[in-house]
Protein backbone atom coordinates (compact mmCIF):
# COMPACT_ATOMS: atom_id res chain seq x y z
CA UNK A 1 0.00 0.00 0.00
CA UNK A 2 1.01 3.39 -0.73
CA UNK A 3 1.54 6.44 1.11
CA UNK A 4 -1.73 7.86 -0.48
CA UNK A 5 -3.62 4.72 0.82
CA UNK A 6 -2.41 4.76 4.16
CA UNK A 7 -2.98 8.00 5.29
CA UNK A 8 -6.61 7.81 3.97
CA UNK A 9 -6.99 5.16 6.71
CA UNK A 10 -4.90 6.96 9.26
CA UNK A 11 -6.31 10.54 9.04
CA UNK A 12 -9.95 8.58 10.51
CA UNK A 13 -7.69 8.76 13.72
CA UNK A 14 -5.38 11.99 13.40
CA UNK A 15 -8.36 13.95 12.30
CA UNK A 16 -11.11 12.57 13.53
CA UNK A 17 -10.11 10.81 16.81
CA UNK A 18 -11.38 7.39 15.37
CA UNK A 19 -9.36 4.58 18.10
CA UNK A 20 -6.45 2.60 16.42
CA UNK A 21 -8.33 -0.56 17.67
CA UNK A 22 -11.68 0.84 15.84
CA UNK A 23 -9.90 1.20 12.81
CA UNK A 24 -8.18 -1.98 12.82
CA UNK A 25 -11.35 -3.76 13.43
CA UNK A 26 -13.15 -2.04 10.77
CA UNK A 27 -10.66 -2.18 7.95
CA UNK A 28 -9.03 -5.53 8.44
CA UNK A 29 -5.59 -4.06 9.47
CA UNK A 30 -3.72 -5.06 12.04
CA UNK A 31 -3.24 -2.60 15.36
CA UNK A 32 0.63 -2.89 15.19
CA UNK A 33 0.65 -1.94 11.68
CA UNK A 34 -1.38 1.19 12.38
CA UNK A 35 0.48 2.31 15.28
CA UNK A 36 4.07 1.72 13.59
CA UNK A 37 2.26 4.28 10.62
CA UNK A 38 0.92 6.73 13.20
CA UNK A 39 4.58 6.55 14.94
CA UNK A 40 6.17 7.35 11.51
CA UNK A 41 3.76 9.75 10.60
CA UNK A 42 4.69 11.96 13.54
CA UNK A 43 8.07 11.71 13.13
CA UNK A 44 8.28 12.72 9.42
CA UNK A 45 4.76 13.55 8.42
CA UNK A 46 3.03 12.43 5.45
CA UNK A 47 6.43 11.54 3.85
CA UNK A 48 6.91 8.68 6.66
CA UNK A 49 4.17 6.89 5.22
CA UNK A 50 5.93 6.07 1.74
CA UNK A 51 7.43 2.61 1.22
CA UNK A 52 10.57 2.33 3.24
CA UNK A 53 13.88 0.76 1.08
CA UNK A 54 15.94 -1.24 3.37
CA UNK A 55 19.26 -0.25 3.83
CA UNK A 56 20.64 -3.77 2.32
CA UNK A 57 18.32 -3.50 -1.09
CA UNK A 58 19.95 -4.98 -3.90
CA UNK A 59 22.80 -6.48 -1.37
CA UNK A 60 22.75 -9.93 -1.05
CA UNK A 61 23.82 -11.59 2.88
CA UNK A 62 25.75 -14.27 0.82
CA UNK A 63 29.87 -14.63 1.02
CA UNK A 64 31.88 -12.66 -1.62
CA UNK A 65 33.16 -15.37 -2.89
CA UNK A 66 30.16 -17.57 -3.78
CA UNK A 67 28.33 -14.17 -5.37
CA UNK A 68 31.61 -14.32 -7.63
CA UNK A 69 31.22 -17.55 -7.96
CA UNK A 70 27.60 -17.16 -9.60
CA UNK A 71 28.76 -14.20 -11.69
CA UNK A 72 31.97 -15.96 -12.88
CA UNK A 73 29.89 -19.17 -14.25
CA UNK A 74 27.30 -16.56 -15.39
CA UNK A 75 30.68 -14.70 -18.02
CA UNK A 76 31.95 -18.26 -18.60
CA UNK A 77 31.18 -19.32 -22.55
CA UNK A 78 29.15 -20.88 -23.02
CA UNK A 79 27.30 -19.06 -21.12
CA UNK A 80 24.99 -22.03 -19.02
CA UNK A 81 21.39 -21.42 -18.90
CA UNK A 82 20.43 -19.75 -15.00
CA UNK A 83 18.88 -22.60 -14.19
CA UNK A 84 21.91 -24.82 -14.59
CA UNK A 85 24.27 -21.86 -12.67
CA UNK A 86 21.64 -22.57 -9.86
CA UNK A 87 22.50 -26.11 -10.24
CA UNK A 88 25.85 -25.94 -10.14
CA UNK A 89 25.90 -23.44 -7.46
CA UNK A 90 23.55 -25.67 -5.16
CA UNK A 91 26.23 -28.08 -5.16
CA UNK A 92 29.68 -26.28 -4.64
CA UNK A 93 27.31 -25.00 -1.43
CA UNK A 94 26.84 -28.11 -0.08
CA UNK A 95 30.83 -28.67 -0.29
CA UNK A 96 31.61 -25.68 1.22
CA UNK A 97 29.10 -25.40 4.16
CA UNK A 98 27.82 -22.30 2.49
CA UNK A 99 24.33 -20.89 2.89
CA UNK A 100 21.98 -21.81 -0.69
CA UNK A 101 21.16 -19.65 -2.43
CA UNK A 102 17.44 -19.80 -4.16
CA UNK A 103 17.14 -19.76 -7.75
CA UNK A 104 15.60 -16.03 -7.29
CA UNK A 105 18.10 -15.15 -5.62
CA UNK A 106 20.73 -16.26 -8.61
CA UNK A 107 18.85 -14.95 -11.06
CA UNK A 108 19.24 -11.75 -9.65
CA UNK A 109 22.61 -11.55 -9.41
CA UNK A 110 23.16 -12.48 -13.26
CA UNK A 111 20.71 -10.32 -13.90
CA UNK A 112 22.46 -7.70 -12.12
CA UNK A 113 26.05 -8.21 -13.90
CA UNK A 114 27.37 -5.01 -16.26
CA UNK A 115 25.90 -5.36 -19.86
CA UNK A 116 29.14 -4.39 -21.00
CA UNK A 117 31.21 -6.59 -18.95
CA UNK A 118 28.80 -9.62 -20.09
CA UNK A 119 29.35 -8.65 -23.69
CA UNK A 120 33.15 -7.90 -23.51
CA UNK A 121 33.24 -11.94 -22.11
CA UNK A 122 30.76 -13.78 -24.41
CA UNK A 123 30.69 -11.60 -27.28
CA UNK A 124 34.09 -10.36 -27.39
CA UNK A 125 36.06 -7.44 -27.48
CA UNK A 126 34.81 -5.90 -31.03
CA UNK A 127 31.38 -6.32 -30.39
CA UNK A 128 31.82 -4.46 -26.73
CA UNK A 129 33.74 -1.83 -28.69
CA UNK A 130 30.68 -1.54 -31.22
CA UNK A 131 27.91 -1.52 -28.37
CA UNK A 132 29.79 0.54 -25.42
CA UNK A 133 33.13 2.40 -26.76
CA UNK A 134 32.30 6.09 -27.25
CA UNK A 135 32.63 6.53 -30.74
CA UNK A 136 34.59 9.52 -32.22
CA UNK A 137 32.76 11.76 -34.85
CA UNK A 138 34.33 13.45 -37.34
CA UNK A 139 33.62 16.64 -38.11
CA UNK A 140 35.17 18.94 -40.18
CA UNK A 141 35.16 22.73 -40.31
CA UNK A 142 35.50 24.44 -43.45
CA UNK A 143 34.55 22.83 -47.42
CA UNK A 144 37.71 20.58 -48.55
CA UNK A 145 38.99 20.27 -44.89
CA UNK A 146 38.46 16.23 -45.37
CA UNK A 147 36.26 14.32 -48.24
CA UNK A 148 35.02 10.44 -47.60
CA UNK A 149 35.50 8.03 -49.91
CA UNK A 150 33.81 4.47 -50.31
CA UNK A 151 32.64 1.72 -52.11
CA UNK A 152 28.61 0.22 -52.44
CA UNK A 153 27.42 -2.29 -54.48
CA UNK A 154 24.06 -0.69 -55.93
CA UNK A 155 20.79 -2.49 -55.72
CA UNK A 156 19.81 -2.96 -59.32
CA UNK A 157 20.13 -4.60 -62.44
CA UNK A 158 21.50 -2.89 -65.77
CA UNK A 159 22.72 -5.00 -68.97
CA UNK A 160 26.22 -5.94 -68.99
CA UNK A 161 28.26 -5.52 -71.85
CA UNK A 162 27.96 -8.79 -72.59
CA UNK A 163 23.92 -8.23 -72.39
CA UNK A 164 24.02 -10.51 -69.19
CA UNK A 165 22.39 -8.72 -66.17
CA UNK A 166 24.60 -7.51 -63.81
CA UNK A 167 24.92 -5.55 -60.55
CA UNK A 168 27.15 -2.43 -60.73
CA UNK A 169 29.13 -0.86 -58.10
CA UNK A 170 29.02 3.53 -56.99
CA UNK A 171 32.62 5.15 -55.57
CA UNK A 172 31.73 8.43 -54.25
CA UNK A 173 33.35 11.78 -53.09
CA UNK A 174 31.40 13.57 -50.54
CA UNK A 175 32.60 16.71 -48.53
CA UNK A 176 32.60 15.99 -44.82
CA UNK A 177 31.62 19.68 -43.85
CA UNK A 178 28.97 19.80 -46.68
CA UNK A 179 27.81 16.83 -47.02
CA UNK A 180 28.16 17.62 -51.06
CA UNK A 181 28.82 15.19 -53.52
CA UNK A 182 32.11 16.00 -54.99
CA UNK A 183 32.70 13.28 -57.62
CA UNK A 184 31.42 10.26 -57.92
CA UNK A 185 32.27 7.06 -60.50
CA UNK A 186 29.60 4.17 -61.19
CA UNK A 187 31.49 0.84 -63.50
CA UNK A 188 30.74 -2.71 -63.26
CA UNK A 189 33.79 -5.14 -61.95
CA UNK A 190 35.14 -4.61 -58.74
CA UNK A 191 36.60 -1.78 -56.85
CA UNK A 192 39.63 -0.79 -58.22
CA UNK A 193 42.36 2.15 -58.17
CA UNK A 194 41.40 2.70 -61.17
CA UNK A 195 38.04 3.46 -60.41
CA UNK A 196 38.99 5.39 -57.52
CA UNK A 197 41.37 8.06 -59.62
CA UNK A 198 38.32 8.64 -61.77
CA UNK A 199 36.21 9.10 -58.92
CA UNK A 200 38.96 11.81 -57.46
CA UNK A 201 39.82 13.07 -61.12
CA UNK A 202 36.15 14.77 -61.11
CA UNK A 203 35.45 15.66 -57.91
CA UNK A 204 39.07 17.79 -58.07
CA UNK A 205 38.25 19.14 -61.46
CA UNK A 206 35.69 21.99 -62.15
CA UNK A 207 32.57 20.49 -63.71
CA UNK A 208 30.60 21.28 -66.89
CA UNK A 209 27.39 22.08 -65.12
CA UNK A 210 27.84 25.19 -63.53
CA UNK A 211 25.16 24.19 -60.60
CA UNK A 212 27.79 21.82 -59.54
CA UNK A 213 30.36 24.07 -58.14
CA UNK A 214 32.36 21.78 -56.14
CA UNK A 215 36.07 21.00 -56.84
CA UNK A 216 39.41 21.14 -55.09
CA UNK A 217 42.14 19.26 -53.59
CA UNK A 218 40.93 18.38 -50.13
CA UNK A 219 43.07 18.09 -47.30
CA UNK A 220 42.66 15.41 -45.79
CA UNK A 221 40.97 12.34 -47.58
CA UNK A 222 39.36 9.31 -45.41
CA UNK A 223 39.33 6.09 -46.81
CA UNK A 224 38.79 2.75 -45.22
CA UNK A 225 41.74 -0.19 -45.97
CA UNK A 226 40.41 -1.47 -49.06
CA UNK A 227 42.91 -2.40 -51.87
CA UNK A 228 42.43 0.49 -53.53
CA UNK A 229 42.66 2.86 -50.73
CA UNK A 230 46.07 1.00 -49.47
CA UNK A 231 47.50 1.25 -52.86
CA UNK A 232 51.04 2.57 -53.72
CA UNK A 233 49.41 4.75 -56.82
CA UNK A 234 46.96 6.35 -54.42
CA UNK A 235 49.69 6.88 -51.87
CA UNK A 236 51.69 8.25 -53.93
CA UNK A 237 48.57 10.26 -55.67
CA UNK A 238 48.19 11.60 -52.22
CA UNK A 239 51.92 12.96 -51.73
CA UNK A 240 52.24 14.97 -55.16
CA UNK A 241 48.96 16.66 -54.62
CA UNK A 242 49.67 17.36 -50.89
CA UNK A 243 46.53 15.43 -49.22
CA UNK A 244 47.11 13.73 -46.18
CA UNK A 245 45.42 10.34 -46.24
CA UNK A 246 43.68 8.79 -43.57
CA UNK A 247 42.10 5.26 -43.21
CA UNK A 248 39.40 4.09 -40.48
CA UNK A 249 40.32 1.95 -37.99
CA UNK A 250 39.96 -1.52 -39.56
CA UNK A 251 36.19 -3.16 -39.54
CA UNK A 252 35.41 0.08 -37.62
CA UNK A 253 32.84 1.98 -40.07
CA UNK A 254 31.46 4.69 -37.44
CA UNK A 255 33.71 7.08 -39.11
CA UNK A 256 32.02 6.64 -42.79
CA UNK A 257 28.68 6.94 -41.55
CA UNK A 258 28.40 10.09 -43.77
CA UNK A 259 28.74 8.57 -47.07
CA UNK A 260 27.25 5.33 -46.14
CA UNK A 261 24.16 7.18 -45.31
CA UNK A 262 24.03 8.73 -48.69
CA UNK A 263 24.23 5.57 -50.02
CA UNK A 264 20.93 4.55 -48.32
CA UNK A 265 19.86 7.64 -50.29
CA UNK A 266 20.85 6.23 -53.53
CA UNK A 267 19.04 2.59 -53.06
CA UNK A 268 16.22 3.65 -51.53
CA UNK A 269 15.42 7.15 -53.37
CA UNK A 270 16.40 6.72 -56.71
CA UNK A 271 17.17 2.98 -57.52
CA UNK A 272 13.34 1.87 -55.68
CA UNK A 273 11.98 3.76 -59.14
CA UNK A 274 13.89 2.68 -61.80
CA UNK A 275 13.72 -0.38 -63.65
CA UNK A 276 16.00 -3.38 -62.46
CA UNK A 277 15.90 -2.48 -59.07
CA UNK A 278 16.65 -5.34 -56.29
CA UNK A 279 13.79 -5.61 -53.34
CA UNK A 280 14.83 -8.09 -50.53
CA UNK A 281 12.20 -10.83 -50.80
CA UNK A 282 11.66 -10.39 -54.28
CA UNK A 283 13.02 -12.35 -57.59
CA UNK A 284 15.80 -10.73 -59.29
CA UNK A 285 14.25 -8.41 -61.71
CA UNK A 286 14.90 -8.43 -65.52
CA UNK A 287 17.16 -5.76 -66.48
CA UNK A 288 16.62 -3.00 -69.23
CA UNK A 289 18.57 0.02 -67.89
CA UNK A 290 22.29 0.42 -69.42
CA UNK A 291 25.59 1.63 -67.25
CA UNK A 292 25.14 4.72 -69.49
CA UNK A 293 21.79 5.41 -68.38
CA UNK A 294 21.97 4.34 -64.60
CA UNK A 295 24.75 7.28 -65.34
CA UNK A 296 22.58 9.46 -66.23
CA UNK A 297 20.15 9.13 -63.63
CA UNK A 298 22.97 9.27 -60.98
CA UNK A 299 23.82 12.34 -62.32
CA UNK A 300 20.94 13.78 -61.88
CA UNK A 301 19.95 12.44 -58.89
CA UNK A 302 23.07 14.00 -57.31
CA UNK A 303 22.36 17.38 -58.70
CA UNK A 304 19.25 17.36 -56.68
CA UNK A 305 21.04 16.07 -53.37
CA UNK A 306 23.34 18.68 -53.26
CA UNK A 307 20.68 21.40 -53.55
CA UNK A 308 17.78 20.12 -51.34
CA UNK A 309 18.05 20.92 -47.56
CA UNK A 310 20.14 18.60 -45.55
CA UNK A 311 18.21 17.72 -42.16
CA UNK A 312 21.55 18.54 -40.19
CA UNK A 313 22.64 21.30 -41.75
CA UNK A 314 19.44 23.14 -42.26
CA UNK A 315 20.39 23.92 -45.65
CA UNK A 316 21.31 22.74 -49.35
CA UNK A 317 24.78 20.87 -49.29
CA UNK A 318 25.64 23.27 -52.27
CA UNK A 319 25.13 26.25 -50.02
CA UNK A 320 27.31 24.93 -47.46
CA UNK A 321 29.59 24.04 -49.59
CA UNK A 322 29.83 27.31 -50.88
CA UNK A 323 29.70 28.99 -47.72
CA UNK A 324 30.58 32.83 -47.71
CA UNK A 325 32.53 32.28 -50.77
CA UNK A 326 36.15 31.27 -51.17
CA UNK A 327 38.93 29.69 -53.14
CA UNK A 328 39.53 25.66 -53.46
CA UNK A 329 43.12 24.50 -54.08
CA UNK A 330 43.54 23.46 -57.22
CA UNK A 331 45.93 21.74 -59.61
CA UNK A 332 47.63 23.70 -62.13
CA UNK A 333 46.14 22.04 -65.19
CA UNK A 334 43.75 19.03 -66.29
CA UNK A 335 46.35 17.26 -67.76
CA UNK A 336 48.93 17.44 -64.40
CA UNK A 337 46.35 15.88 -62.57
CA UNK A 338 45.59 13.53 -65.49
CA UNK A 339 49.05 12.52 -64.77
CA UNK A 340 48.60 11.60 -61.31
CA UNK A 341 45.21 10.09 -61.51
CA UNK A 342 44.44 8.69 -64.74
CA UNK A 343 47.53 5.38 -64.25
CA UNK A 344 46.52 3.23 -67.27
CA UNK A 345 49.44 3.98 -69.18
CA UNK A 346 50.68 2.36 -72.87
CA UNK A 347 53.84 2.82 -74.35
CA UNK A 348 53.28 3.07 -77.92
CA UNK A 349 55.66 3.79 -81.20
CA UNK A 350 54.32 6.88 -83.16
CA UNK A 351 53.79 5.65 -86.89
CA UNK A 352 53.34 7.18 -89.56
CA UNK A 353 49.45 7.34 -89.39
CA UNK A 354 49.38 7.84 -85.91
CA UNK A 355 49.05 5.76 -82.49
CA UNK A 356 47.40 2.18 -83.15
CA UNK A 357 45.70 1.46 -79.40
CA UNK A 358 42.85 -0.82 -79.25
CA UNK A 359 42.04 -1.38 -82.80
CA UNK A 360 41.78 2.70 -83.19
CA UNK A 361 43.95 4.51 -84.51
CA UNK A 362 44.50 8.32 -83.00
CA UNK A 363 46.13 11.04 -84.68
CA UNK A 364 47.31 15.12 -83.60
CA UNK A 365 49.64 17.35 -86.03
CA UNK A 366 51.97 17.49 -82.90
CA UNK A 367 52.96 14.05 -83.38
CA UNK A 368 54.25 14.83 -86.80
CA UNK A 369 57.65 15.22 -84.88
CA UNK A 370 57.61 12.26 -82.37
CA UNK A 371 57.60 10.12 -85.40
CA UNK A 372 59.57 6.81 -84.72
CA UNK A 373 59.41 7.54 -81.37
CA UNK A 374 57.85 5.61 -78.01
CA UNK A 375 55.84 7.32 -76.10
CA UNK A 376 53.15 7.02 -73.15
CA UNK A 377 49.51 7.43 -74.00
CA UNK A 378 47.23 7.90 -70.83
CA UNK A 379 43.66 7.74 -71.06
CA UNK A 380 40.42 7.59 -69.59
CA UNK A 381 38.85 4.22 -69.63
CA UNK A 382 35.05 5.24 -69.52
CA UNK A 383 36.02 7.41 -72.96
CA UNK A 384 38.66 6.47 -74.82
CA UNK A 385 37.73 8.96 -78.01
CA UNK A 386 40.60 10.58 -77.31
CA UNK A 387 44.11 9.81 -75.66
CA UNK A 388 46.90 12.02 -74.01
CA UNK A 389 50.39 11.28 -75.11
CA UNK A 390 53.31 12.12 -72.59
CA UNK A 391 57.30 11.98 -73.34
CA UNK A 392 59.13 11.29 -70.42
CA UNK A 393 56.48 11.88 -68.21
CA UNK A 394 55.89 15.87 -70.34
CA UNK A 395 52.60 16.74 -71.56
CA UNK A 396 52.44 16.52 -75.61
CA UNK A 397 49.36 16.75 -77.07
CA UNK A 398 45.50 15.01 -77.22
CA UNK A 399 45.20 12.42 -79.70
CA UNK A 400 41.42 11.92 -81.25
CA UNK A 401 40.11 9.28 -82.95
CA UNK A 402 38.68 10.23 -85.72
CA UNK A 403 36.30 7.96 -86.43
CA UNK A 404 34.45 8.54 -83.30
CA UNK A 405 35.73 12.35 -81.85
CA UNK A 406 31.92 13.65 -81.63
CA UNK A 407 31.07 10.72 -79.18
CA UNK A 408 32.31 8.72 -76.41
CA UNK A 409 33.01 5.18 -76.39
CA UNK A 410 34.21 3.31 -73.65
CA UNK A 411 37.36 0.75 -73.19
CA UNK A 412 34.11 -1.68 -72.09
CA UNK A 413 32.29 -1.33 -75.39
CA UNK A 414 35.15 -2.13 -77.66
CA UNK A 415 36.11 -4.85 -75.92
CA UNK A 416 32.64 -5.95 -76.21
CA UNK A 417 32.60 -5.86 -79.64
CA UNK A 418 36.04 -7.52 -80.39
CA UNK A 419 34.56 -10.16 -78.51
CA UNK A 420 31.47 -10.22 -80.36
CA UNK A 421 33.40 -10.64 -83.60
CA UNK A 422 35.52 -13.51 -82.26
CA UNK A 423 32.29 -15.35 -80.96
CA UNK A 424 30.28 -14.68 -84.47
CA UNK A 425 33.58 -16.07 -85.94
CA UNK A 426 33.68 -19.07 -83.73
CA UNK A 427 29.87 -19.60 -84.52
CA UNK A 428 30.75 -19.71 -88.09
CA UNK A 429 33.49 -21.86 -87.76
CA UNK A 430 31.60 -24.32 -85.88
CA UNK A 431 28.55 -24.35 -88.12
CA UNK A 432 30.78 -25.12 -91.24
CA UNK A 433 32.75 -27.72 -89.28
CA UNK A 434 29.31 -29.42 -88.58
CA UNK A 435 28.46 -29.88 -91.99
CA UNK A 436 31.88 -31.28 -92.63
CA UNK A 437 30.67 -34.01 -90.20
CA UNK A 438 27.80 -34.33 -91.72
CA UNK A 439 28.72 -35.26 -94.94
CA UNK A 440 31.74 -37.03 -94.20
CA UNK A 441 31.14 -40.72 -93.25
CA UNK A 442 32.72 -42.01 -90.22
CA UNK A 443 35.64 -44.49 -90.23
CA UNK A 444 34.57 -48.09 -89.79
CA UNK A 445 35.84 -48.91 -86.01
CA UNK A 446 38.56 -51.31 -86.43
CA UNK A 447 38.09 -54.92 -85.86
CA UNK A 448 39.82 -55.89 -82.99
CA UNK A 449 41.73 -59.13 -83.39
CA UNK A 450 40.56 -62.29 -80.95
CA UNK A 451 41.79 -62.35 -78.04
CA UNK A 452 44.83 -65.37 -77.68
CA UNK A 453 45.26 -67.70 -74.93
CA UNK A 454 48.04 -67.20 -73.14
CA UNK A 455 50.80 -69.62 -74.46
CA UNK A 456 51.56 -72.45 -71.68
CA UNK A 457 54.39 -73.17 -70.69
CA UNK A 458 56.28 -76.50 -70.18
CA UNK A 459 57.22 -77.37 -67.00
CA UNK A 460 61.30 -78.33 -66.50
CA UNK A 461 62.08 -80.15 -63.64
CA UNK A 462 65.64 -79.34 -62.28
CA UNK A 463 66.61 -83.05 -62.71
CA UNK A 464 66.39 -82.25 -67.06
CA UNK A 465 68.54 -79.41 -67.20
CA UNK A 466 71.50 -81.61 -65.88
């Protein structure tokens, strides 16, 4: 009963004069009771009336050691069920002359244990670092002061170059500060360096669109310890254009939370309405959307991101990025940071007609005096159109290909079609090698000559060859 309850009964005799023993013969309640309440009440008015908490609450009057006991079997792994700890525990008592404890009474002292100190024994230490470790934010201060870079595997379906569906992957560049999409790079394969410098190659660069303001060389770039990230091109990427990279602790992705939440964006906002797209529970879906035009969309889709009000900022991530206005870092020229990026390098021999690379052939009036000589061609693999052609590591000129300068066509769709050639080839080959077995009668299978007995030999005794 309560302290409301009690005094209802009580006040009968403190303000009415009603006898204790009346009131404990009218309401059931014994006459000790009611004179320990009156005794309390007087002491520390209607406060005394509340529910007392003893002094040893949540204490248990068992030895220290058996109450480790319980809580050591209760961290052991497998952990044991409470009702075998109670088991177990019953016994060891009865060894020791120790009081037993009831099963209530175990339960509450596993019950009682640290959550963290139960999950740093049976789950171990990452998972306690995950659930309990305070986790360090970053946060930077200005536009450029750090981008984020990672990896996602997108949840759709677009038509493979070899018209096979196939799932694509998204690298993207966001600004920590901004939360703006800086660059971005969507391919089909596997993460790669490659990937990666294109990624970094547009987010540096100034973009086409003029609503997409951001470029730069950032600071500091955080990456996690994919291949990529770790590699010696990227390091050294890093070094020449004076960024100071940073990886996240390994299997530690608090830090990336930033671009991993845009990527939520991506599958959930854009890919749930295009065609293709993966929902958990469903069948795989039958593609229709190219790389070209998931692209596209991206593209688009970004532009919108970056000028739509971010719910921690309070504003666009294009105005933040912006800020009051100021001045990015930048490289000195497209083609320096071509040189850094951009590492799929050829060595070629100028001829006479021009550079021969990939079954095109590219051609500039510049090389009219490199003639005979080798030189490195760098180019991007999502256009290859055009190439750029360095002598010991100097900028030269841009080589076009002329059949295709007002368009861009990809490393991935020549290849595509050099192997569509070799398989209409093959098909050909095969077909006409059928008929050739069709007209051609087969060899009569040999006759295979009876089998002879084994020739028996005649037995010498050692007394004949005397």
């Amino acid at each position: 009963m309560d302290a409301a309850g009690r005094w209802q009964i009580l006040r009968l005799h403190v303000e009415d004069q009603v006898p204790l023993a009346a009131l404990a013969r009218d309401c059931g309640i014994g006459l000790r009771s009611l004179e320990r309440w009156h005794a309390r009440y007087r002491t520390s008015g209607y406060a005394g009336l509340g529910t007392r908490r003893r002094s040893d609450a949540g204490r248990h009057r068992l030895p220290g050691e058996l109450v480790a006991l319980i809580e050591g079997l209760a961290l052991s792994k497998p952990r044991p069920a409470t009702v075998t700890i109670h088991r177990k525990v019953r016994s060891i008592c009865d060894q020791q002359d120790w009081p037993v404890p009831s099963y209530g009474v175990v339960r509450d002292i596993v019950d009682a244990l640290d959550p963290g100190m139960v999950t740093l024994a049976l789950e171990g230490p990452a998972s306690y670092r995950d659930k309990y470790e305070l986790a360090l934010r970053r946060q930077a201060e200005r536009p450029n002061a750090m981008w984020q870079a990672d990896h996602t595997m997108l949840d759709i379906l677009v038509v493979g170059t070899d018209g096979k569906p196939t799932r694509p992957w998204l690298t993207t560049i966001i600004d920590d500060c901004s939360r703006a999409i800086c660059g971005y790079t969507v391919f089909l394969g596997a993460p790669s360096a490659m990937n990666t410098a294109l990624a970094l190659r547009q987010a540096i660069w100034h973009k086409a669109d003029p609503i997409w303001p951001m470029c730069g060389i950032p600071d500091v770039l955080y990456v996690d310890h994919g291949s990529d990230f770790t590699s010696n091109q990227l390091t050294a990427t890093a070094v020449d254009l004076h960024i100071r990279l940073i990886h996240s602790a390994v299997a530690r992705p608090q830090g990336r939370g930033k671009v991993e939440r845009f990527f939520g964006t991506v599958n959930t906002q854009l890919l749930a309405g295009l065609s293709g797209h993966i929902a958990e529970g469903h069948p795989w879906p039958t593609p229709s959307l190219s790389l070209g035009e998931l692209d596209t969309a991206l593209e688009g889709f970004i532009a919108t991101y970056n000028d739509r009000a971010h719910s921690e900022l309070g504003t666009s991530p294009r105005t933040a990025w912006i800020a009051e206005g100021w001045l990015p870092r930048m490289p000195e020229s497209l083609e320096d940071l071509d040189g850094l990026l951009l590492t799929v390098a050829q060595t070629r021999v100028v001829r006479r007609d021009g550079i021969h690379f990939q079954g095109l052939r590219y051609i500039c009036p510049t090389l009219a005096g490199y003639v005979g000589h080798s030189v490195v061609i760098r180019y991007d693999p999502r256009d290859i159109a055009e190439i750029r052609v360095f002598d010991h590591e100097e900028f030269i000129c841009r080589a076009i290909n002329q059949n295709h300068h007002s368009e861009q066509v990809s490393l991935k769709e020549i290849q595509a079609a050099r192997n569509a050639r070799r398989r209409a080839l093959r098909q050909g080959i095969n077909e006409r090698i059928a008929v050739v077995a069709t007209h051609t009668p087969e060899p009569a299978p040999a006759t295979e000559a009876p089998a002879q007995e084994p020739r028996r030999k005649l037995k010498v005794y050692r007394e004949d060859l005397r």
